[in-house]
C-alpha atoms as a PDB file:
ATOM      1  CA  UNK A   1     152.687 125.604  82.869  1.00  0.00           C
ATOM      2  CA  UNK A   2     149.084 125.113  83.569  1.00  0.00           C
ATOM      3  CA  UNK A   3     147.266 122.696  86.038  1.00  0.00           C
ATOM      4  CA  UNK A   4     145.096 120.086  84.087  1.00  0.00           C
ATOM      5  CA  UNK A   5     142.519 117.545  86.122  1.00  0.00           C
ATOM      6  CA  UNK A   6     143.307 115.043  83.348  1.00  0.00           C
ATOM      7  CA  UNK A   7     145.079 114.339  80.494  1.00  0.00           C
ATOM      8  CA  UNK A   8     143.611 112.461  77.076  1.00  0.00           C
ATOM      9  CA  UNK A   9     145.685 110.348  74.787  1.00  0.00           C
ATOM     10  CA  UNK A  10     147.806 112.965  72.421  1.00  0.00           C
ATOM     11  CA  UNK A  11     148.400 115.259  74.938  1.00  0.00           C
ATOM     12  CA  UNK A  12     151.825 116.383  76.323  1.00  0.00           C
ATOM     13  CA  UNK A  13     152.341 116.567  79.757  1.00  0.00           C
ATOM     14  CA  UNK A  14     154.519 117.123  82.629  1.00  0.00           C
ATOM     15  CA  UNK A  15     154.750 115.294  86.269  1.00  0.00           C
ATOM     16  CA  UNK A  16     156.507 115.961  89.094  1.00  0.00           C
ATOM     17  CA  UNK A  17     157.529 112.813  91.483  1.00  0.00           C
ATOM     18  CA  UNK A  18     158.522 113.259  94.775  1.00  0.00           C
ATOM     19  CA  UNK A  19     162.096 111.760  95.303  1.00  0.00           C
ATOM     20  CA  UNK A  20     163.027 111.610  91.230  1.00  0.00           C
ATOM     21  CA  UNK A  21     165.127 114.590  90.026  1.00  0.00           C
ATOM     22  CA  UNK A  22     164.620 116.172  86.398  1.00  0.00           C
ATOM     23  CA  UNK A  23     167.985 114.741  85.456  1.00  0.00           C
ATOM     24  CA  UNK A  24     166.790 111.197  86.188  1.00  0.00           C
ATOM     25  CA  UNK A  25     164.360 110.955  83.831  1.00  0.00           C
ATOM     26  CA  UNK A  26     165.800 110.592  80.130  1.00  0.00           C
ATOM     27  CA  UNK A  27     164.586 110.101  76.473  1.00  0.00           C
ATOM     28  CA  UNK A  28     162.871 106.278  75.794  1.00  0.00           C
ATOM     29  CA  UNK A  29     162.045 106.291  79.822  1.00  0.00           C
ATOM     30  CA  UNK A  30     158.475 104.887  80.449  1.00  0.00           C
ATOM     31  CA  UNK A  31     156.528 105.179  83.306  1.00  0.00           C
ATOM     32  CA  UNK A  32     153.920 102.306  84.416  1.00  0.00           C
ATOM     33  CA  UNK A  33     151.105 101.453  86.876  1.00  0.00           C
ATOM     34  CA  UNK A  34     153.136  99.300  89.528  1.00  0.00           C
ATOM     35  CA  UNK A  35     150.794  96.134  89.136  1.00  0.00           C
ATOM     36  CA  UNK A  36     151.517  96.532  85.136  1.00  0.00           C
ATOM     37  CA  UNK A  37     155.229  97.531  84.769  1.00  0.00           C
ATOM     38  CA  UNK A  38     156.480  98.141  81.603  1.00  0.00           C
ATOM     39  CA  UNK A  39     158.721  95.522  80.291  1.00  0.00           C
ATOM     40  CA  UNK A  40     162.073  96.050  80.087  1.00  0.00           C
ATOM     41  CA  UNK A  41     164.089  94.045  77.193  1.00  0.00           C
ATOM     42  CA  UNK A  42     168.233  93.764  78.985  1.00  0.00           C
ATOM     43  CA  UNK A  43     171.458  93.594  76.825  1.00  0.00           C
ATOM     44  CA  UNK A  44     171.202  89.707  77.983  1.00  0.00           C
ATOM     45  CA  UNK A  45     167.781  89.922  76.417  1.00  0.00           C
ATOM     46  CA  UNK A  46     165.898  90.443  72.843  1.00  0.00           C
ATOM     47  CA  UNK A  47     163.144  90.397  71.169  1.00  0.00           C
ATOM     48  CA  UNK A  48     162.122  88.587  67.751  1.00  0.00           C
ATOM     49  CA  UNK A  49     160.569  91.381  65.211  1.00  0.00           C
ATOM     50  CA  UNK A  50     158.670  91.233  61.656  1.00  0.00           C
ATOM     51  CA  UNK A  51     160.393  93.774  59.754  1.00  0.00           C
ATOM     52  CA  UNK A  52     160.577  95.199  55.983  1.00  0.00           C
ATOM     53  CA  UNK A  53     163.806  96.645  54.758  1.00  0.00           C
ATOM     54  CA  UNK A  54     163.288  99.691  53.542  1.00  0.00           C
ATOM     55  CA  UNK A  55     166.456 100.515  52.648  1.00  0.00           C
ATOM     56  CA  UNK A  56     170.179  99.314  53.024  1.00  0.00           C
ATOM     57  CA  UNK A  57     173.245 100.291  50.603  1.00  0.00           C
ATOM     58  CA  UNK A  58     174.125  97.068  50.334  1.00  0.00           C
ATOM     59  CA  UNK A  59     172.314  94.014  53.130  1.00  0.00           C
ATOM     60  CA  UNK A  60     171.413  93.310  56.595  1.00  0.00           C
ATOM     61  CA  UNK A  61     173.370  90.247  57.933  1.00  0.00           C
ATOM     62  CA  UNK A  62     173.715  88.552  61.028  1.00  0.00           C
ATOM     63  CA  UNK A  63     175.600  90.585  63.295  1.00  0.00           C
ATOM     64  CA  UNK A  64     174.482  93.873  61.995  1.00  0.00           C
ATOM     65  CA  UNK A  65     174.300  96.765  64.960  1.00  0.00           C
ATOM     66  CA  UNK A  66     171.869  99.411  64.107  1.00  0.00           C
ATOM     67  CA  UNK A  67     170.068 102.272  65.656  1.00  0.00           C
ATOM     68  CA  UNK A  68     166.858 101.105  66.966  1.00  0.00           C
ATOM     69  CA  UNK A  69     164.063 103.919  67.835  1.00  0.00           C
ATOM     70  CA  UNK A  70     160.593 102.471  69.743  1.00  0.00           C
ATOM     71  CA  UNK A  71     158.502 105.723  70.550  1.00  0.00           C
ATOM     72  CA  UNK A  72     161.235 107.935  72.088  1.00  0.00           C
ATOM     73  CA  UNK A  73     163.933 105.117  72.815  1.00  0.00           C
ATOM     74  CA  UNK A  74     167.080 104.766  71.043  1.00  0.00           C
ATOM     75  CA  UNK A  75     169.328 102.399  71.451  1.00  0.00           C
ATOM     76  CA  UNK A  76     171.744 100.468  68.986  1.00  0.00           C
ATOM     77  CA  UNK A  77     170.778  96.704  68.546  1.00  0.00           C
ATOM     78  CA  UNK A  78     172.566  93.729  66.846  1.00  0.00           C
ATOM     79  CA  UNK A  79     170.103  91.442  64.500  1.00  0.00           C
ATOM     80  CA  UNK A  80     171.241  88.065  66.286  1.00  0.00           C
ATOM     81  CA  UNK A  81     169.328  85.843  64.109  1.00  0.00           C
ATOM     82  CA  UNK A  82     167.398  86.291  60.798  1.00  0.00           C
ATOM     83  CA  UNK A  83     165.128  83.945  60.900  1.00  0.00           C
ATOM     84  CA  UNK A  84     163.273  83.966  58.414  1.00  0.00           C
ATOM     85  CA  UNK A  85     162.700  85.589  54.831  1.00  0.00           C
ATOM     86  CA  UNK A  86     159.221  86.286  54.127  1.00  0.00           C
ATOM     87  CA  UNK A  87     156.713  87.019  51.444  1.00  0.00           C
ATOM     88  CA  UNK A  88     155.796  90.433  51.423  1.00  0.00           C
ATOM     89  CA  UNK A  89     152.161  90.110  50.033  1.00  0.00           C
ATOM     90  CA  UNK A  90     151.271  86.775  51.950  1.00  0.00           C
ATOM     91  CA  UNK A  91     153.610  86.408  55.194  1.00  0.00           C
ATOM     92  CA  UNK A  92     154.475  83.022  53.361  1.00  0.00           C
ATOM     93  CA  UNK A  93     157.782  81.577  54.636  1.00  0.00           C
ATOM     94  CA  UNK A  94     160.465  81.887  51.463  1.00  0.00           C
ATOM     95  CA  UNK A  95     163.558  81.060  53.103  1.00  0.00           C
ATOM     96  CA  UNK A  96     164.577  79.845  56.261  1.00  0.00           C
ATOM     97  CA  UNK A  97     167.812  81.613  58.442  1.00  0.00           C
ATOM     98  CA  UNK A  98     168.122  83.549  55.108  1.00  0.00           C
ATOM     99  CA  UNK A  99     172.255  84.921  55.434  1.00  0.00           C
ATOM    100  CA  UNK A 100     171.462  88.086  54.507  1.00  0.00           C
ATOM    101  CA  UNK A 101     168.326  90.422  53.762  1.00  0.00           C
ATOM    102  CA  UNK A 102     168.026  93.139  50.935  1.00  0.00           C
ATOM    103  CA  UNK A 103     165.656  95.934  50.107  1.00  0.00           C
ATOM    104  CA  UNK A 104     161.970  95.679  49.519  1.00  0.00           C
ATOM    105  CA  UNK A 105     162.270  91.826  51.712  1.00  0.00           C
ATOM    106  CA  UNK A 106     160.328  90.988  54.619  1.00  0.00           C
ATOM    107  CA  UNK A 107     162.054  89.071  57.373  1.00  0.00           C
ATOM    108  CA  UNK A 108     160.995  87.757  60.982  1.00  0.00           C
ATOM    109  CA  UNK A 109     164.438  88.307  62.900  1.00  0.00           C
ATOM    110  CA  UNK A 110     165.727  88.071  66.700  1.00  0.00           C
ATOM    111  CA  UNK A 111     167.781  91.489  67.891  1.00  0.00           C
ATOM    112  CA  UNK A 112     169.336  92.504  71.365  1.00  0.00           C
ATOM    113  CA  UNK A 113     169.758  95.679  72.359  1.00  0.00           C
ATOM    114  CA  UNK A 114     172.757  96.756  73.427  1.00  0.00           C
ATOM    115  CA  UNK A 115     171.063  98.670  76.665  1.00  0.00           C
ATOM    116  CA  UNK A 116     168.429  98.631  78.582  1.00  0.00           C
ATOM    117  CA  UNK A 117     165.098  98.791  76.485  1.00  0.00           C
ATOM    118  CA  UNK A 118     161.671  99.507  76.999  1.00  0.00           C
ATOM    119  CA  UNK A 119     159.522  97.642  74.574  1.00  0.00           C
ATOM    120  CA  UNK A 120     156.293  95.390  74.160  1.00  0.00           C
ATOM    121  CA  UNK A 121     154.520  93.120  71.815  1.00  0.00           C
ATOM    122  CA  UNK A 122     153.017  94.425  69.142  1.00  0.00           C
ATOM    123  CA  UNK A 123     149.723  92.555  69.778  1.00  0.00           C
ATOM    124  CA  UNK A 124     149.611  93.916  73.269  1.00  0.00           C
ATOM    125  CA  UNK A 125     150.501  97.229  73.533  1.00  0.00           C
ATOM    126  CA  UNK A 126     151.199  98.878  69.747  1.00  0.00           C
ATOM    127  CA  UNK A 127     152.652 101.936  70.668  1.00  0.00           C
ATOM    128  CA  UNK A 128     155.396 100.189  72.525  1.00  0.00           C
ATOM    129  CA  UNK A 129     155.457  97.346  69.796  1.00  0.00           C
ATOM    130  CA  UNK A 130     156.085  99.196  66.946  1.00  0.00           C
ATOM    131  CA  UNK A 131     160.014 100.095  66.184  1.00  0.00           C
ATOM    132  CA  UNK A 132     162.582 101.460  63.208  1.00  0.00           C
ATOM    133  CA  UNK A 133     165.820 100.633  62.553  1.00  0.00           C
ATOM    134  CA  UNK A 134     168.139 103.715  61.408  1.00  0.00           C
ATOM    135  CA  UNK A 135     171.879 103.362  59.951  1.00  0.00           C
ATOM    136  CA  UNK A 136     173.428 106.518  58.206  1.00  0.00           C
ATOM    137  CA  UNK A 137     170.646 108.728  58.605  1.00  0.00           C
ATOM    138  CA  UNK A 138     168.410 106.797  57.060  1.00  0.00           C
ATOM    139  CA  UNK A 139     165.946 104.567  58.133  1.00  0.00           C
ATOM    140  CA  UNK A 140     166.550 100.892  56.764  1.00  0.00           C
ATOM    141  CA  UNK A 141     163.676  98.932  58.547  1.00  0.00           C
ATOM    142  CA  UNK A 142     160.546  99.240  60.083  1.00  0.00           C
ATOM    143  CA  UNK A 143     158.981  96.281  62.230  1.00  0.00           C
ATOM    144  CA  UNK A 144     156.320  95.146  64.876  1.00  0.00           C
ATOM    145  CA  UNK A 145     157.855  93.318  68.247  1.00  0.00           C
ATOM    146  CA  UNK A 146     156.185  89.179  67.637  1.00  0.00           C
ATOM    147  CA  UNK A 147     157.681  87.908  70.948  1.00  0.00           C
ATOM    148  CA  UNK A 148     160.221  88.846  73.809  1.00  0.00           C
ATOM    149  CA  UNK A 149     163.101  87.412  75.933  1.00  0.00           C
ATOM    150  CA  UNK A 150     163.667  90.038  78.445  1.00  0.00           C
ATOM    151  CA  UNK A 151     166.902  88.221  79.903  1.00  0.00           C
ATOM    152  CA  UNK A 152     166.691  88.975  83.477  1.00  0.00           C
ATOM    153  CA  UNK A 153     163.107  89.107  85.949  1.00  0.00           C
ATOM    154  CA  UNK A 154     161.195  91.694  84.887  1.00  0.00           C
ATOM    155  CA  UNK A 155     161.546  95.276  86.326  1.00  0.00           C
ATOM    156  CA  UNK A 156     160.316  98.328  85.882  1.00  0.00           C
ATOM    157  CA  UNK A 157     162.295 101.242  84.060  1.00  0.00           C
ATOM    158  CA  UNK A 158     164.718 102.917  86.372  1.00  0.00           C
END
């Protein structure tokens, strides 16, 4: 390992912090400026997504419990609502709480992660904002984070 003075965005680094052990610090942890934590999303929490459905053997329907990954994170989520079916080309609203999504559709639904997850609009932070959704090795959706309900007072990741 080699001192640096600074680091610039793309490069991987390594920090020591005095009273946190190595094996306190997992995949998906983020670390914040205290004035600006991170926001953490709780199981009693979610977050409403745009997504596209890449792929799905058969369709996504309410209740569906995925493997969500947002930047190093994963964590499984259930799509709570699907709110809306949308036009791919213009964003146009096609169908409202659609019961079920297919491949190739665009959809603006609500999920909740089943732990504790790190993750931020879209619009306000896009490398936190951005997630996929993975089922059977194989990634079914991708999506952008529109809004968030974090379910408890905010907090900083432990």
């Amino acid at each position: 390992h080699e001192e640096q003075e600074q680091a610039e965005p793309g490069d991987n680094i390594g920090f020591s912090i005095r009273g946190i052990e190595m094996k306190d610090v997992g995949r998906g942890d983020v670390m914040g400026h205290p004035n600006n934590p991170p926001i953490v999303v709780t199981p009693k929490g979610n977050w409403t997504g745009q997504i596209i459905v890449i792929w799905h053997p058969t369709a996504i329907a309410q209740g569906y419990t995925p493997v969500v990954h947002a930047h190093t994170a994963q964590v499984a989520a259930k799509f709570i609502e699907l709110n809306k079916k949308l036009d791919q080309k213009t964003g146009a609203v096609i169908e409202d709480n659609p019961k079920f999504l297919k491949k190739n559709e665009a959809a603006i639904v609500k999920l909740q992660p089943i732990k504790k997850l790190c993750i931020e609009k879209y619009e306000d932070f896009p490398e936190l904002g951005r997630f996929a959704v993975r089922d059977m090795s194989r990634t079914s959706c991708v999506g952008i984070v529109k809004d968030l309900d974090i379910g408890e007072s905010e907090e900083s990741v432990e």
